[in-house]
PDB file of N, CA and C in Angstrom:
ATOM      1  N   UNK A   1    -127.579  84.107   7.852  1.00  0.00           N
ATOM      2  CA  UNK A   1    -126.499  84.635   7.067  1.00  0.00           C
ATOM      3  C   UNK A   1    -126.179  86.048   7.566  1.00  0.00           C
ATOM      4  N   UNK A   2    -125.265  86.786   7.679  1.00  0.00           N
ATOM      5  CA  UNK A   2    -124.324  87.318   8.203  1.00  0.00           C
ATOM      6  C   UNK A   2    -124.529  88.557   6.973  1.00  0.00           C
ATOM      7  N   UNK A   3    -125.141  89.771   7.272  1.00  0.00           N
ATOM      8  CA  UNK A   3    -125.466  90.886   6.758  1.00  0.00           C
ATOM      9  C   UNK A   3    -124.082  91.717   6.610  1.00  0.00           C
ATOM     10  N   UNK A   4    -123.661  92.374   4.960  1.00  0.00           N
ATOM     11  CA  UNK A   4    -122.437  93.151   5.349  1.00  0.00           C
ATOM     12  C   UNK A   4    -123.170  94.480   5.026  1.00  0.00           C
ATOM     13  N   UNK A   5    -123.019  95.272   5.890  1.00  0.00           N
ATOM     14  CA  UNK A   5    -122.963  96.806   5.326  1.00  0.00           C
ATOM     15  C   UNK A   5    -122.082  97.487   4.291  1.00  0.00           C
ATOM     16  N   UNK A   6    -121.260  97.276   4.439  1.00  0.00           N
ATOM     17  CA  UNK A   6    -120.439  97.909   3.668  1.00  0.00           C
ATOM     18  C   UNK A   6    -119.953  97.676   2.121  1.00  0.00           C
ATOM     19  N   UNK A   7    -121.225  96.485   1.212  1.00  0.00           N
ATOM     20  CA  UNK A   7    -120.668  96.163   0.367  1.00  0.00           C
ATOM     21  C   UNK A   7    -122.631  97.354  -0.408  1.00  0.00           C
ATOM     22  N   UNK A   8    -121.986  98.172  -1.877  1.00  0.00           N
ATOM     23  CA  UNK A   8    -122.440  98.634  -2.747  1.00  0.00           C
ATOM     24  C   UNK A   8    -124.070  97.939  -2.702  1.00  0.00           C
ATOM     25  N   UNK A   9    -125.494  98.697  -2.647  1.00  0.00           N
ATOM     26  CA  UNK A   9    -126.542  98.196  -3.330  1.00  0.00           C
ATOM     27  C   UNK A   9    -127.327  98.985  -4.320  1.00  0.00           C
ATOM     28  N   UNK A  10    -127.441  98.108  -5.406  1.00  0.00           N
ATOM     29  CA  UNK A  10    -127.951  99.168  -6.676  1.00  0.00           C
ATOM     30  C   UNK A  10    -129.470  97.822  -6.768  1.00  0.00           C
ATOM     31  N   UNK A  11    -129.925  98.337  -7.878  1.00  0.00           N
ATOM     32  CA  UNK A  11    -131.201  97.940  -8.750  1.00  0.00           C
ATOM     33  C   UNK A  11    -130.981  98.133  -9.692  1.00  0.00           C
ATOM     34  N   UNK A  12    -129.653  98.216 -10.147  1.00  0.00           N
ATOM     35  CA  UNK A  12    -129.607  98.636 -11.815  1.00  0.00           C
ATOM     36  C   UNK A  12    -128.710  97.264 -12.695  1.00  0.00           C
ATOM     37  N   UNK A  13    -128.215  97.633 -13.369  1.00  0.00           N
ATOM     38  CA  UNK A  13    -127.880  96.743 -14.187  1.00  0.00           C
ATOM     39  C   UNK A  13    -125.764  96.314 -14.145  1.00  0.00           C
ATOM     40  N   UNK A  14    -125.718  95.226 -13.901  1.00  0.00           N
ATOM     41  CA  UNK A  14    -124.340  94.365 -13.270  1.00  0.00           C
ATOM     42  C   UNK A  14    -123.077  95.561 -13.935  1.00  0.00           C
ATOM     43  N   UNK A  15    -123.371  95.479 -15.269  1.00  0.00           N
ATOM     44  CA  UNK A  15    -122.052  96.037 -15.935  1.00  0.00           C
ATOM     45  C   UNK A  15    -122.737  97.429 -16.630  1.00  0.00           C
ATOM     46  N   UNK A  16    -123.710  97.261 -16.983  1.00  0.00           N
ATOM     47  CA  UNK A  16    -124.375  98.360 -17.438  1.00  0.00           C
ATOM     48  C   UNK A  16    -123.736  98.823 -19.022  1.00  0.00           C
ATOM     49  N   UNK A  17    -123.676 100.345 -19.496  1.00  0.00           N
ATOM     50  CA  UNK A  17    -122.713 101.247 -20.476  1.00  0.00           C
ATOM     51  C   UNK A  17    -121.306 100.965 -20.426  1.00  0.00           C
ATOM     52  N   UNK A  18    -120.624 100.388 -19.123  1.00  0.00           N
ATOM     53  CA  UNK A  18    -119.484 100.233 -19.399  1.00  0.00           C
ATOM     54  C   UNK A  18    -118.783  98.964 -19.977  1.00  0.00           C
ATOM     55  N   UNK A  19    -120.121  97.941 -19.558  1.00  0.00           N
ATOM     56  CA  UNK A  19    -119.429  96.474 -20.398  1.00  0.00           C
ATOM     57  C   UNK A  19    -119.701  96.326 -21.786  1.00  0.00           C
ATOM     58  N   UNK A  20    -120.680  97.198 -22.667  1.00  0.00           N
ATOM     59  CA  UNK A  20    -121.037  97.590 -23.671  1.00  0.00           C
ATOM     60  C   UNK A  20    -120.235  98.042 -24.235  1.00  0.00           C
ATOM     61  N   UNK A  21    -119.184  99.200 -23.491  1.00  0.00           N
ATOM     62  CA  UNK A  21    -118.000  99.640 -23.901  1.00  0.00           C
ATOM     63  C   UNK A  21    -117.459  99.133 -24.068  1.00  0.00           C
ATOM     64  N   UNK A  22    -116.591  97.664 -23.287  1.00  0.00           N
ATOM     65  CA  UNK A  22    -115.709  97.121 -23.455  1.00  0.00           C
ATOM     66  C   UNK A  22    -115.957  96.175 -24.447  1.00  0.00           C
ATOM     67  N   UNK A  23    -117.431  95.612 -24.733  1.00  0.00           N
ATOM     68  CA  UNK A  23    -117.846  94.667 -26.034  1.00  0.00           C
ATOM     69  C   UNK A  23    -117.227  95.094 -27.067  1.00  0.00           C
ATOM     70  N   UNK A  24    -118.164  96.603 -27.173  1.00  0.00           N
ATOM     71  CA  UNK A  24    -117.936  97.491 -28.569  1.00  0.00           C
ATOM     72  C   UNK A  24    -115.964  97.416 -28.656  1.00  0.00           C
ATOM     73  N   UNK A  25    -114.919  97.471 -27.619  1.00  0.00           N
ATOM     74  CA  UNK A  25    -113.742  97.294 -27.723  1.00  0.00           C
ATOM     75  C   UNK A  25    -113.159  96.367 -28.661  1.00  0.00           C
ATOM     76  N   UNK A  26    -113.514  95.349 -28.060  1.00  0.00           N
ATOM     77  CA  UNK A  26    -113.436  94.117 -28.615  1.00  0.00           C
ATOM     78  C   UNK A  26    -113.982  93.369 -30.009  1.00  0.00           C
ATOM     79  N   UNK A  27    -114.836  94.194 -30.000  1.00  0.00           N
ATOM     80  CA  UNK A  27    -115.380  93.886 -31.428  1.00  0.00           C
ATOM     81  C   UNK A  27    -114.928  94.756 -32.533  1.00  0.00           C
ATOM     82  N   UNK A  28    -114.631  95.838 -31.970  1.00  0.00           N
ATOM     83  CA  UNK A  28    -113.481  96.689 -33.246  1.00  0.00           C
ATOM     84  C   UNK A  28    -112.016  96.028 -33.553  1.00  0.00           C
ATOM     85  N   UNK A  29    -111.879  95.400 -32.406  1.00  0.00           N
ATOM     86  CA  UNK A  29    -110.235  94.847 -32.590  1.00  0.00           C
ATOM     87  C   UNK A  29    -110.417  93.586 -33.438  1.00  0.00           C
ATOM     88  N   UNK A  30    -111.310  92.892 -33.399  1.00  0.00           N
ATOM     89  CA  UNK A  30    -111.272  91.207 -33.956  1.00  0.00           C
ATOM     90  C   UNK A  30    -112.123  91.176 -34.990  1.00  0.00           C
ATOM     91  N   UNK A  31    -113.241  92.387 -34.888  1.00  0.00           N
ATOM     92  CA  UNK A  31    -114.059  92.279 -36.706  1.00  0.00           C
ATOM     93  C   UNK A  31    -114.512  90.652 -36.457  1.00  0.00           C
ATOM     94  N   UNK A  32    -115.480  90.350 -35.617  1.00  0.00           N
ATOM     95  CA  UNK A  32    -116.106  89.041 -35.912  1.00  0.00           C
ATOM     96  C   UNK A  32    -116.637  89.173 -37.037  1.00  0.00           C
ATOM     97  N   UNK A  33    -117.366  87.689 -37.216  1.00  0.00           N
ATOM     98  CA  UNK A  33    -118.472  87.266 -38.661  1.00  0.00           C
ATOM     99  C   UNK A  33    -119.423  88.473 -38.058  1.00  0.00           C
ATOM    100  N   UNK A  34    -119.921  88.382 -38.982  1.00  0.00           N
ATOM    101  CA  UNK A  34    -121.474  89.209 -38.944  1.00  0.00           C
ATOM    102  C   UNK A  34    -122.541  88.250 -38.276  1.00  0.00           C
ATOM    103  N   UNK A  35    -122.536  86.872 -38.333  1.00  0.00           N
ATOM    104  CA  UNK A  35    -123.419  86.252 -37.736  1.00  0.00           C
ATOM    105  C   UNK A  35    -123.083  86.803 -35.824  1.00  0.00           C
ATOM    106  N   UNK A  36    -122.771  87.110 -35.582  1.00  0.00           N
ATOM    107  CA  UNK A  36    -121.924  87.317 -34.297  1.00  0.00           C
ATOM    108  C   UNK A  36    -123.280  88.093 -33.200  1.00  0.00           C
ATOM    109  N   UNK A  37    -124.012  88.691 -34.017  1.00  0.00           N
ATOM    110  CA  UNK A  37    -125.362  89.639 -33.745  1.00  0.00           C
ATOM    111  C   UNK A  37    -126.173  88.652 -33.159  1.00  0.00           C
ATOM    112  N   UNK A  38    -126.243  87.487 -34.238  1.00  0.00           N
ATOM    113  CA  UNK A  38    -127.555  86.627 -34.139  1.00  0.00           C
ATOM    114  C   UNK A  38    -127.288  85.887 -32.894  1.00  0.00           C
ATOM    115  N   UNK A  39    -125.981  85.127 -32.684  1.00  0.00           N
ATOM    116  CA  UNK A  39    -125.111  84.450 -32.008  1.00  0.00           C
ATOM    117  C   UNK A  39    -125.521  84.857 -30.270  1.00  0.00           C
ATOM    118  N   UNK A  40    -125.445  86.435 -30.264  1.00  0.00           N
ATOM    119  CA  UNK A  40    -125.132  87.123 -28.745  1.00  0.00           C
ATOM    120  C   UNK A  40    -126.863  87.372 -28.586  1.00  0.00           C
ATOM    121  N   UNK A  41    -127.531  87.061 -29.358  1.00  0.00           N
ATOM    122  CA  UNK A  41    -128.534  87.472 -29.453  1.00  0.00           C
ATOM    123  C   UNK A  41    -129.335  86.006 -28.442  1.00  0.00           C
ATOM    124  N   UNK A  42    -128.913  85.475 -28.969  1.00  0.00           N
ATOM    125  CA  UNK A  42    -129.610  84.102 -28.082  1.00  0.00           C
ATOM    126  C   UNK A  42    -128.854  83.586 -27.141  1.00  0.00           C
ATOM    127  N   UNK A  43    -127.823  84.199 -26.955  1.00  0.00           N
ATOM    128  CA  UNK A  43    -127.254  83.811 -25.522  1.00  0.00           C
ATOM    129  C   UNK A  43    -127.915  84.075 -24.353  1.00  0.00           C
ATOM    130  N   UNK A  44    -127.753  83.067 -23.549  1.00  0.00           N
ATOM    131  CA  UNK A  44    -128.443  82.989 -21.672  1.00  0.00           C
ATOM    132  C   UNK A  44    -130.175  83.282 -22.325  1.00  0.00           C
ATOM    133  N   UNK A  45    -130.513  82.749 -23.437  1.00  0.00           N
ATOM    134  CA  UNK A  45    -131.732  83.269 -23.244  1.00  0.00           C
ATOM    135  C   UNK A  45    -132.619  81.818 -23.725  1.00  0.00           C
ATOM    136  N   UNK A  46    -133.974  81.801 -23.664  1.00  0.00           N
ATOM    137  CA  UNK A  46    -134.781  80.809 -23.619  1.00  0.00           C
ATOM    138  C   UNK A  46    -135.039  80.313 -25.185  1.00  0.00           C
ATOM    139  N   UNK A  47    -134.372  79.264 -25.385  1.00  0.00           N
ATOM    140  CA  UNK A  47    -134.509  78.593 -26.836  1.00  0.00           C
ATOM    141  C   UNK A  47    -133.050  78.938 -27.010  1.00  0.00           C
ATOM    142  N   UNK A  48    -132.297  79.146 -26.597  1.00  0.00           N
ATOM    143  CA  UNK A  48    -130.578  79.941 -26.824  1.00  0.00           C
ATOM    144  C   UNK A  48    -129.693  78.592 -26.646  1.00  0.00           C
ATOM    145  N   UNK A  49    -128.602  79.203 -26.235  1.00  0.00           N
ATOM    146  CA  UNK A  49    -126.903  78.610 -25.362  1.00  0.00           C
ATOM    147  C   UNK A  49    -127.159  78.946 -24.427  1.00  0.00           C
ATOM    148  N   UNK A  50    -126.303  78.532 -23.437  1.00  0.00           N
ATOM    149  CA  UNK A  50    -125.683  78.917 -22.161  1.00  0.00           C
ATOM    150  C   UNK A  50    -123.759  79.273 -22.180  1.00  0.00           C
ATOM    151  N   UNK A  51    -124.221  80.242 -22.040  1.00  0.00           N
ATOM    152  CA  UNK A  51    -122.523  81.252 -22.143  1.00  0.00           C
ATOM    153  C   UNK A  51    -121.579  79.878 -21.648  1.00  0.00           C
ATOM    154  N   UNK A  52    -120.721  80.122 -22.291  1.00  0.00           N
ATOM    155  CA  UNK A  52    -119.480  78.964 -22.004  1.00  0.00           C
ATOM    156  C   UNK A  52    -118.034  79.961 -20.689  1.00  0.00           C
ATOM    157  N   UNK A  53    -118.784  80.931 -20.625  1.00  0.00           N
ATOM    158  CA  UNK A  53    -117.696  81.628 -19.764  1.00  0.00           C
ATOM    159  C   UNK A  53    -118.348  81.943 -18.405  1.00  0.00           C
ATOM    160  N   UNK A  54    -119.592  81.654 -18.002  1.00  0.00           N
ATOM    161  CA  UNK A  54    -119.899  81.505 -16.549  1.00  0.00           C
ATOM    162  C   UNK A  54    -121.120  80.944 -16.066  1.00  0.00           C
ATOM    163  N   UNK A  55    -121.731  81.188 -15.254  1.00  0.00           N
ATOM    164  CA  UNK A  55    -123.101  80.418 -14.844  1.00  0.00           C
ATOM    165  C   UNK A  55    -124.339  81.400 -14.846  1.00  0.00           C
ATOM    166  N   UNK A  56    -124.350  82.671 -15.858  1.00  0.00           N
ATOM    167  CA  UNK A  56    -125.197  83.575 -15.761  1.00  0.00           C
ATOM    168  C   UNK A  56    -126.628  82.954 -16.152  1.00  0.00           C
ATOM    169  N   UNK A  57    -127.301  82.950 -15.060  1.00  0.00           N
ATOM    170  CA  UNK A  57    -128.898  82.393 -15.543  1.00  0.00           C
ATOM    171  C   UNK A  57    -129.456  82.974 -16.755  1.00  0.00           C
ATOM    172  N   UNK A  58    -130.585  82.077 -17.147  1.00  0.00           N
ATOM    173  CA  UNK A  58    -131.118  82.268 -18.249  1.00  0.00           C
ATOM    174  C   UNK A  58    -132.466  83.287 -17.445  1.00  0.00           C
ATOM    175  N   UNK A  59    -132.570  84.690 -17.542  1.00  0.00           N
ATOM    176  CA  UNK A  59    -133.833  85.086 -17.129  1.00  0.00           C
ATOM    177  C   UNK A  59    -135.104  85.100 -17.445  1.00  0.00           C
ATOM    178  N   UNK A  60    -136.173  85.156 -16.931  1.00  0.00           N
ATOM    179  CA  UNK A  60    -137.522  84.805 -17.666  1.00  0.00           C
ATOM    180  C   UNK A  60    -138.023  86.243 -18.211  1.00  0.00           C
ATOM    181  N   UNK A  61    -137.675  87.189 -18.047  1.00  0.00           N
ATOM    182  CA  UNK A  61    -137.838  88.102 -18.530  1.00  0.00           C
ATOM    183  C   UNK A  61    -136.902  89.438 -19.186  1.00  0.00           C
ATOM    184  N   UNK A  62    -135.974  88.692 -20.316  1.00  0.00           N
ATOM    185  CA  UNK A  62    -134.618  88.943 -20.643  1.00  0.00           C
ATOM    186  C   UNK A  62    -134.725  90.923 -21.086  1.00  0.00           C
ATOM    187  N   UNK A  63    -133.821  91.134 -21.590  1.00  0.00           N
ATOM    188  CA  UNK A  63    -133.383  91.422 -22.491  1.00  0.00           C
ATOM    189  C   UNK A  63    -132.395  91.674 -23.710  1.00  0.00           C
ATOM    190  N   UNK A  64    -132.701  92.580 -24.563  1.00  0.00           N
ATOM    191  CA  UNK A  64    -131.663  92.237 -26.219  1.00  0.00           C
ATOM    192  C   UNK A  64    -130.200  92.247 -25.002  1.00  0.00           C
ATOM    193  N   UNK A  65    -129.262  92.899 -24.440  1.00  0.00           N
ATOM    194  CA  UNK A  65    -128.296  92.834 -24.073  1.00  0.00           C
ATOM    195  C   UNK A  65    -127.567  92.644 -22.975  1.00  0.00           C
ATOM    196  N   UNK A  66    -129.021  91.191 -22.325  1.00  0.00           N
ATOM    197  CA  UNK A  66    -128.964  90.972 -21.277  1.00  0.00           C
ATOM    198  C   UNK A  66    -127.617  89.872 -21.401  1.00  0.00           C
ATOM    199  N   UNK A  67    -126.612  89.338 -21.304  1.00  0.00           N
ATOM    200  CA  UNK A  67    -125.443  88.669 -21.411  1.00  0.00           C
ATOM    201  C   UNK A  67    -124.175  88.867 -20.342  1.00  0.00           C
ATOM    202  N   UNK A  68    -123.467  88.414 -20.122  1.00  0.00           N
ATOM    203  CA  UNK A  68    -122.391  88.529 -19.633  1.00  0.00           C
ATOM    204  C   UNK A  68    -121.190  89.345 -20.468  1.00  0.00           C
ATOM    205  N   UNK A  69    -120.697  89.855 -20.067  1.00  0.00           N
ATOM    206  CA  UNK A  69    -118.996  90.829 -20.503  1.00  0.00           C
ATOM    207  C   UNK A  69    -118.634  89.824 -21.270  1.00  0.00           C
ATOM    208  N   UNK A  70    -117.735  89.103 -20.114  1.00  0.00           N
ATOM    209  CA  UNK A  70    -116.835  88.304 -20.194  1.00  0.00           C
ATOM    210  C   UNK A  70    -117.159  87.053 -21.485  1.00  0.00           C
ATOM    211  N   UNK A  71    -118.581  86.105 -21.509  1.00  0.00           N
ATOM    212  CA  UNK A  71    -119.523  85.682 -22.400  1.00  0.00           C
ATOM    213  C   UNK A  71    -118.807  86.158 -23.732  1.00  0.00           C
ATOM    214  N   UNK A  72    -119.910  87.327 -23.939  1.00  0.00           N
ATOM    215  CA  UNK A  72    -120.330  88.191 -25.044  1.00  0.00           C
ATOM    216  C   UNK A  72    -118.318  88.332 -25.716  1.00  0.00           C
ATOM    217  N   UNK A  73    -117.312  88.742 -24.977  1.00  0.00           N
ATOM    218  CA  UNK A  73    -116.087  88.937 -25.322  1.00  0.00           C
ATOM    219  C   UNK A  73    -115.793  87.804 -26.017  1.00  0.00           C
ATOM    220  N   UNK A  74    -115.593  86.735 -25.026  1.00  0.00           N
ATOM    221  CA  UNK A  74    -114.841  85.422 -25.641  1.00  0.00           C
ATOM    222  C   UNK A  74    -115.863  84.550 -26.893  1.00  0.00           C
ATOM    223  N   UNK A  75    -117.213  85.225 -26.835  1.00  0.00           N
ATOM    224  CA  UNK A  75    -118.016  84.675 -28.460  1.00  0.00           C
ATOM    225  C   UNK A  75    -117.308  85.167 -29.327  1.00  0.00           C
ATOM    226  N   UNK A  76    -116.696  86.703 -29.102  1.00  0.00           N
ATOM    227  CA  UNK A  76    -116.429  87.706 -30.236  1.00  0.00           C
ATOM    228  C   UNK A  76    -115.091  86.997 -30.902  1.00  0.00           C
ATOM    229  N   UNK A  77    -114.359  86.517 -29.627  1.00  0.00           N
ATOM    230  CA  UNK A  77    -112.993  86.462 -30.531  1.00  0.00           C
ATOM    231  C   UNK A  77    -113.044  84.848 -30.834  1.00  0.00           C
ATOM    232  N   UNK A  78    -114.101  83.879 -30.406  1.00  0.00           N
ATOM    233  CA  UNK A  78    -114.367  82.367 -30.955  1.00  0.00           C
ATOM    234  C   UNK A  78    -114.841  82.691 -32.262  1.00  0.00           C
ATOM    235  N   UNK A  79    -115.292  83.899 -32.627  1.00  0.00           N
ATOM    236  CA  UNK A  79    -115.900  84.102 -33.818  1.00  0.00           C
ATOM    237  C   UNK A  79    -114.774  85.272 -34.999  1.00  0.00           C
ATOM    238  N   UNK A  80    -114.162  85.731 -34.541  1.00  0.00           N
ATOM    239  CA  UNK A  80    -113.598  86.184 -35.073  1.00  0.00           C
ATOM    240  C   UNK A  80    -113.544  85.699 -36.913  1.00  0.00           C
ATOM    241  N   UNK A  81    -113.066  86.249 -37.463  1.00  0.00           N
ATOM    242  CA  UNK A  81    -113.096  86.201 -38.872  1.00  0.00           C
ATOM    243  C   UNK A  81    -111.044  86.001 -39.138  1.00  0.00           C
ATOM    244  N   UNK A  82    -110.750  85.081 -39.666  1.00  0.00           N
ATOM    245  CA  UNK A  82    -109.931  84.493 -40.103  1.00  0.00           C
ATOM    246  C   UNK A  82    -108.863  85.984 -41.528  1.00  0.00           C
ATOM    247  N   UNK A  83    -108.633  86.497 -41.316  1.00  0.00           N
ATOM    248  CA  UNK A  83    -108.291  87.234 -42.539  1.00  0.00           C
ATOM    249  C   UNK A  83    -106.980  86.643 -43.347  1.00  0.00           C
ATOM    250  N   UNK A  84    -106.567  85.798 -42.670  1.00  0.00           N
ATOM    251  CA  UNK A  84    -104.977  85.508 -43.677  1.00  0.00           C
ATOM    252  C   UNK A  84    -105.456  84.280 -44.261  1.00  0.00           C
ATOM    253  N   UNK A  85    -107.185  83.261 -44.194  1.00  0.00           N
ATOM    254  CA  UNK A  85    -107.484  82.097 -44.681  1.00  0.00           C
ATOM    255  C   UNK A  85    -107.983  82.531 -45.862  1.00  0.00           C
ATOM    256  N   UNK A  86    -108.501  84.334 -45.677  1.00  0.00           N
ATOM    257  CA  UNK A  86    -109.552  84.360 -46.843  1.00  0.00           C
ATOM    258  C   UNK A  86    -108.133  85.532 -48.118  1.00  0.00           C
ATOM    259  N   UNK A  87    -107.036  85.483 -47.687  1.00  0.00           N
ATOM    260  CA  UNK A  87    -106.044  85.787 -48.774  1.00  0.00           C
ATOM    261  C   UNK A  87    -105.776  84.624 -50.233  1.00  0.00           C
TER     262      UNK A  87
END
């Protein structure tokens, strides 16, 4: 396989503070259920789901906010809270 130099190498984490940011975005705009915690909580993880928005492995040695962006987003607004059902 064919080595590129020129592409970024870290050891840190894919999306890091900034996809956290964009969660926390998203979750101010749509006000999911409250179950929504428990929900992201067992995603990609062992005894869990598997994210319906990509192929992020399940790791053997996770952690709490180990998930995908993209994942973690589209749970928020599948979960969203209904406000004109509960008028």
């Amino acid at each position: 396989m064919t080595e590129i130099d020129d592409l970024p190498k870290t050891s840190g984490p894919a999306g890091g503070w900034g996809s956290m940011r964009g969660i926390a975005n998203v979750f101010g705009e749509t006000w999911p259920s409250p179950s929504v915690v428990a929900t992201l909580e067992r995603m990609n993880k062992p005894g869990g789901y598997m994210c319906v928005s990509c192929a992020w492995p399940k790791p053997a040695n996770y952690h709490p906010f180990e998930f995908c962006e993209n994942g973690a987003k589209a749970t928020l607004w599948e979960m969203k809270v209904d406000t004109k059902e509960q008028s």
